[in-house]
Protein backbone atom coordinates (compact mmCIF):
# COMPACT_ATOMS: atom_id res chain seq x y z
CA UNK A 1 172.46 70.82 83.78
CA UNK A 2 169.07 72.25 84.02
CA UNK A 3 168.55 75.29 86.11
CA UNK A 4 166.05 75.25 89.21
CA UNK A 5 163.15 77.26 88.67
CA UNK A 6 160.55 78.50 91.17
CA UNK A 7 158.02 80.71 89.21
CA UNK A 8 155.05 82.57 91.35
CA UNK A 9 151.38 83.07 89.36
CA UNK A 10 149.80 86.13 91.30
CA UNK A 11 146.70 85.18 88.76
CA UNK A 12 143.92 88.39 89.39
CA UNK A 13 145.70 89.43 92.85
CA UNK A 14 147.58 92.66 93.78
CA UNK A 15 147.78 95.94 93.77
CA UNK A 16 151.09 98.30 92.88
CA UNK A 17 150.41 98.54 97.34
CA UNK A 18 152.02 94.59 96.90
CA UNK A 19 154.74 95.38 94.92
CA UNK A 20 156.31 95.79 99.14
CA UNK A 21 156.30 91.86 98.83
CA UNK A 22 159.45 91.80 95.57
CA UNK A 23 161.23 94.32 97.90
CA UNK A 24 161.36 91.95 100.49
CA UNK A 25 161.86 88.89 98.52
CA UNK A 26 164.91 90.59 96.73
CA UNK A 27 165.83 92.25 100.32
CA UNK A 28 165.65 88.78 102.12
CA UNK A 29 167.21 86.40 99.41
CA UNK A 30 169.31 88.83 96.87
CA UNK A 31 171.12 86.01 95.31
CA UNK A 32 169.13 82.93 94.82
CA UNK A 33 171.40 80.04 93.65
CA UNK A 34 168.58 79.15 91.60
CA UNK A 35 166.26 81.32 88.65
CA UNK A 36 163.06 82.83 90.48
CA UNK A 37 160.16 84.19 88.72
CA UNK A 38 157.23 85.83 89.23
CA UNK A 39 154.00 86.20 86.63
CA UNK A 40 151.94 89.03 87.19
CA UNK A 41 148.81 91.20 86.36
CA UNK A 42 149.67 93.67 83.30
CA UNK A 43 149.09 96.35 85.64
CA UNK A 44 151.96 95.49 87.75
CA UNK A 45 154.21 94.17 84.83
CA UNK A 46 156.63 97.66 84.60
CA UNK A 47 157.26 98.19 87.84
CA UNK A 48 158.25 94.63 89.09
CA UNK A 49 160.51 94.74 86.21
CA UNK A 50 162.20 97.86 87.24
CA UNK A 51 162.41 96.54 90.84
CA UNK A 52 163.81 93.38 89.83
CA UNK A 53 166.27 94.59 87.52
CA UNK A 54 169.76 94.04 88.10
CA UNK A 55 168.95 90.79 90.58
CA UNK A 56 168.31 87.40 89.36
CA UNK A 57 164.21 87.62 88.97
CA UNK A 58 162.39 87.16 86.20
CA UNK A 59 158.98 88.90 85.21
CA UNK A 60 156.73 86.92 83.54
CA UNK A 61 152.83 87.55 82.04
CA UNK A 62 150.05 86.02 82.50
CA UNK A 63 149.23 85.56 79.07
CA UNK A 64 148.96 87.23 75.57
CA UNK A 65 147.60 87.71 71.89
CA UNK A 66 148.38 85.15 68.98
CA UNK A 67 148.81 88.28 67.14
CA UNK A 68 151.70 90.55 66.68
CA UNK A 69 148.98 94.20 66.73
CA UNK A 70 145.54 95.14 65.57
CA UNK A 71 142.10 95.66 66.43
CA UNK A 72 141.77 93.30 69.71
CA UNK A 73 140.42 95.62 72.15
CA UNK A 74 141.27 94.10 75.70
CA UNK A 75 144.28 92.34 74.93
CA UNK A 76 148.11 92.59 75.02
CA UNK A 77 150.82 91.53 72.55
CA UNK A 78 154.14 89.67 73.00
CA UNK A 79 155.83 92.62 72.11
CA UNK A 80 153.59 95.10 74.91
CA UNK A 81 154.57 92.60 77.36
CA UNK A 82 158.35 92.44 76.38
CA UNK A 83 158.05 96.55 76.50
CA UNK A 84 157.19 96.35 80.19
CA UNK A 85 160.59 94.02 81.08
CA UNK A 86 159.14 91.32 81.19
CA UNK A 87 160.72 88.44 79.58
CA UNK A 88 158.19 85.56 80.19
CA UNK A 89 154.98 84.40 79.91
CA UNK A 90 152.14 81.66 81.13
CA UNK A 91 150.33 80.15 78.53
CA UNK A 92 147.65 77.77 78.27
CA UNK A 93 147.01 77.89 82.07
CA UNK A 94 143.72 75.63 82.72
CA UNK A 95 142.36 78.61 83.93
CA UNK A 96 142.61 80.39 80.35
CA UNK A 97 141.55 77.02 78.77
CA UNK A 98 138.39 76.65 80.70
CA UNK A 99 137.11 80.06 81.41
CA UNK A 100 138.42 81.51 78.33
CA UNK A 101 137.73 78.51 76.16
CA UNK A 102 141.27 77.95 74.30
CA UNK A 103 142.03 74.83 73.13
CA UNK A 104 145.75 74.01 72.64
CA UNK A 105 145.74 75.34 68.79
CA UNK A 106 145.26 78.82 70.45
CA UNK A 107 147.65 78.07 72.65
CA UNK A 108 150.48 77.13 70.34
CA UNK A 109 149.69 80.11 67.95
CA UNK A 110 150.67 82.10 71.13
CA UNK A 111 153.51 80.38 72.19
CA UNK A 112 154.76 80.87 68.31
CA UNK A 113 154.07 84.29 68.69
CA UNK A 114 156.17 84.44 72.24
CA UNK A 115 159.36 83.02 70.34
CA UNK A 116 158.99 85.36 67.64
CA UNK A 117 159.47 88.12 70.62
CA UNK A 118 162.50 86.37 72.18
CA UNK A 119 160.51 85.78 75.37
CA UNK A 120 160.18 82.74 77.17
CA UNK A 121 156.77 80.66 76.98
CA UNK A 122 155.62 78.46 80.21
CA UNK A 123 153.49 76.20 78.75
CA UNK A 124 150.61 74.60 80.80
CA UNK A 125 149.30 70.85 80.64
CA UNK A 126 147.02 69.11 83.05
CA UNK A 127 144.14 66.64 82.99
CA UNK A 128 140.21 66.97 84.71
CA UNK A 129 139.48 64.89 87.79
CA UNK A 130 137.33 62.96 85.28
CA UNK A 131 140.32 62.33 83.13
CA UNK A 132 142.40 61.01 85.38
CA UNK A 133 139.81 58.94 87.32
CA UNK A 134 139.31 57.32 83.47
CA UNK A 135 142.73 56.57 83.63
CA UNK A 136 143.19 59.06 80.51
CA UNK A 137 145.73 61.00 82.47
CA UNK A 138 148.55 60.36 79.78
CA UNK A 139 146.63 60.61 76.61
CA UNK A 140 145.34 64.09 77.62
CA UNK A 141 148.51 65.06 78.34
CA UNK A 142 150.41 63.91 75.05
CA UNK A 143 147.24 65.60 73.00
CA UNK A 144 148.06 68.77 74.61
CA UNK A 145 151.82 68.34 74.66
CA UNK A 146 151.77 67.77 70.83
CA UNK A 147 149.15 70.67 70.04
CA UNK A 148 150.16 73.34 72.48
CA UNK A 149 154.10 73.61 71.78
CA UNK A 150 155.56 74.64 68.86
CA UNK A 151 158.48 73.81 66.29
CA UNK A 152 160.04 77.02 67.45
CA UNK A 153 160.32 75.58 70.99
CA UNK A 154 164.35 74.94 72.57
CA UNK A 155 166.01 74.06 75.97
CA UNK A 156 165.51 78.15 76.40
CA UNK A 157 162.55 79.18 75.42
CA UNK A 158 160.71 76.52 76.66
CA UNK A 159 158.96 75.83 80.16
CA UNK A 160 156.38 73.58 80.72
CA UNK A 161 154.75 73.35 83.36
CA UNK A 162 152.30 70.14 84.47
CA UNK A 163 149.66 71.24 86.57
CA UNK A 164 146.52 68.85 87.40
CA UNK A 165 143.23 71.07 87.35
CA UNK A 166 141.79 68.81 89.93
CA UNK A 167 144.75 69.87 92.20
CA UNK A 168 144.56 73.77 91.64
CA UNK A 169 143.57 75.56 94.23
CA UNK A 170 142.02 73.06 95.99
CA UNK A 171 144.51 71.32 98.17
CA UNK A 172 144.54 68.26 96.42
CA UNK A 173 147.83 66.51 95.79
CA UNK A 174 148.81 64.08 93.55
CA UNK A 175 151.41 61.25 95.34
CA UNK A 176 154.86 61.20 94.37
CA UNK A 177 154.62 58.45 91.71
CA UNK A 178 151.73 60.00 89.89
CA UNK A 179 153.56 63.58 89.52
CA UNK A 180 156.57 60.97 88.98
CA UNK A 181 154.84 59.66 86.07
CA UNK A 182 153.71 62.37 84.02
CA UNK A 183 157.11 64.44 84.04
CA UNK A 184 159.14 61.12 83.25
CA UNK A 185 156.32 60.96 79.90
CA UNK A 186 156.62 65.01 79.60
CA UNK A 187 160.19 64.10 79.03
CA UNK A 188 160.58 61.16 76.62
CA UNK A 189 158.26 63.03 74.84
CA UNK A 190 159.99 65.97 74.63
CA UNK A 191 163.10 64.06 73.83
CA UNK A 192 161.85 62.27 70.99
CA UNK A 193 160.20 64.95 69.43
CA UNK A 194 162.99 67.46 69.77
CA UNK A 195 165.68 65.10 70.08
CA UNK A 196 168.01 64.43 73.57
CA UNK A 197 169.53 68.06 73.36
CA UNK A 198 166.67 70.07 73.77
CA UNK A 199 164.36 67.62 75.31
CA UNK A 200 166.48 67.14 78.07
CA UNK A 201 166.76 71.06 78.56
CA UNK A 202 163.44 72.31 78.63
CA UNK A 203 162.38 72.66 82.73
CA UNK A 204 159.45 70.90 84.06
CA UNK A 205 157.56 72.58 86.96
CA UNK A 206 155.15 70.94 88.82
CA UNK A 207 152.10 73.40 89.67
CA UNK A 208 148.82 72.37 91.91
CA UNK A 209 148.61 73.66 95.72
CA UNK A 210 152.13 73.61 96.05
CA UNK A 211 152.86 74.48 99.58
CA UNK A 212 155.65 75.62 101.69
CA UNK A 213 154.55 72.10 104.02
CA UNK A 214 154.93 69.83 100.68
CA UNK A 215 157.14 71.45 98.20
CA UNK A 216 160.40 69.43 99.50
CA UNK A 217 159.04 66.29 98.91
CA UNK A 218 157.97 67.17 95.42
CA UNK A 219 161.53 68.40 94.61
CA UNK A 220 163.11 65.16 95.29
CA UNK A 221 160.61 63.70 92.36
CA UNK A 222 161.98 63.04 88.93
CA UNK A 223 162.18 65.47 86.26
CA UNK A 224 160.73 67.76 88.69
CA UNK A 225 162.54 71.15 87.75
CA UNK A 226 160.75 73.34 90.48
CA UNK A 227 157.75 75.05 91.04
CA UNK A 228 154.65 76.83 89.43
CA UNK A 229 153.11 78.36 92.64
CA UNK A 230 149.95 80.10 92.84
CA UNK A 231 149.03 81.52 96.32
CA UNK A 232 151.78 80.54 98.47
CA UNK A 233 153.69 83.52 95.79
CA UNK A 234 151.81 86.14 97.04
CA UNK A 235 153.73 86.98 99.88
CA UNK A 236 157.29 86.62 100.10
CA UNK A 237 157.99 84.40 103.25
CA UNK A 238 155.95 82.08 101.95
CA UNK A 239 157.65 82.38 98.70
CA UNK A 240 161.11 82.33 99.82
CA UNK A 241 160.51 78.93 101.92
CA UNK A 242 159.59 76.97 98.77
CA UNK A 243 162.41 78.48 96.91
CA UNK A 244 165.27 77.86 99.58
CA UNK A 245 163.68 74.09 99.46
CA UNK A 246 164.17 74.20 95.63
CA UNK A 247 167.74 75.14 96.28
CA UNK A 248 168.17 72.38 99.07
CA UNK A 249 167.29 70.04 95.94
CA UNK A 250 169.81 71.27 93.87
């Protein structure tokens, strides 16, 4: 059986001053009967690792380099990131994909390089307003499922996560069926690429203005795994509601 996961994004938000918000997550809910995680600026990476060790929290990155080293002033490798305790990291966010212009070859290359590391990749898919008012919603997604995840990928190493860009941020929701929809064709596709084993094993998160008001209701959808929260992870009540609704799913 798949294991629950609610993963935070803090994106370009906090300050060692909010590391006070892990201590009372981990202070509040100590033993969460399901995996939590929380993906974090660099700066932060070390000491939310430290914090969380020894309690059932994962670190996670934000992203990293295709490459293992070398002259690529700015960035950070798989192996930095697995130096800090961390043992996970976002990739292929829309955010990275738009601003930062990777397409899902870049994106692959990097979740090659996060296997090679033993970490875990969370691999994000998720089609334009435009897209899905085409009706194109499914095509986009198989194009990026196919380009962005690698041979290297297992029921372990493997998240992916579906978030729609027109939902991000903006409090836009997709209904039931249409988040329905996509994970059902995330996992066939999965499955018949990988075969039942693994394709039934790699987690599916839902991400897009997931709320503490409207996470339940997205937890009773299919194939929905958990969570991929941005701003309702910042602080930890907020947190901790969407994860004990995860739980109630379980």
């Amino acid at each position: 059986m798949r294991r629950k996961l609610a993963a935070g994004n803090w994106k370009m938000n906090g300050l060692r001053a909010d590391l006070v918000q892990i201590d009372r997550l981990l202070e509040l809910h100590p033993a969460p009967r399901i995996e939590t995680m929380l993906c974090l600026p660099a700066t932060l990476l070390h000491d939310a690792a430290t914090r969380a060790a020894g309690h059932p929290m994962t670190i996670g990155a934000q992203d990293c380099h295709t490459e293992a080293n070398g002259a690529h002033t700015g960035d950070l490798s798989a192996a930095m990131i697995r130096d800090t305790g961390a043992t996970a990291v976002i990739l292929g966010h829309s955010e990275r994909r738009h601003a930062h212009h990777e397409d899902s070859e870049v994106v692959r290359a990097k979740a090659r390089r996060v296997h090679q590391t033993a970490l875990t990749a969370v691999v994000c898919v998720g089609e334009s307003l435009a897209q899905r008012e085409a009706l194109n919603t499914l095509d986009i997604i198989d194009g990026q499922l196919s380009a962005s995840i690698p041979d290297t990928s297992n029921g372990t190493n493997l998240v992916v996560a579906y978030e729609p860009v027109w939902a991000i941020g903006t409090g836009l929701t997709p209904t039931l069926e249409q988040i329905g929809e996509v994970h059902d064709f995330i996992r066939a596709r999965l499955e018949r690429r990988f075969g039942p084993g693994v394709g039934r094993a790699v987690r599916l998160l839902y991400g897009g203005s997931v709320k503490p008001d409207n996470c339940a209701a997205i937890f009773g959808v299919s194939n929905v795994d958990g969570a991929l929260v941005g701003g309702a992870s910042l602080l930890a009540d907020d947190f901790l509601h969407i994860i004990k609704a995860l739980e109630a799913a379980v």
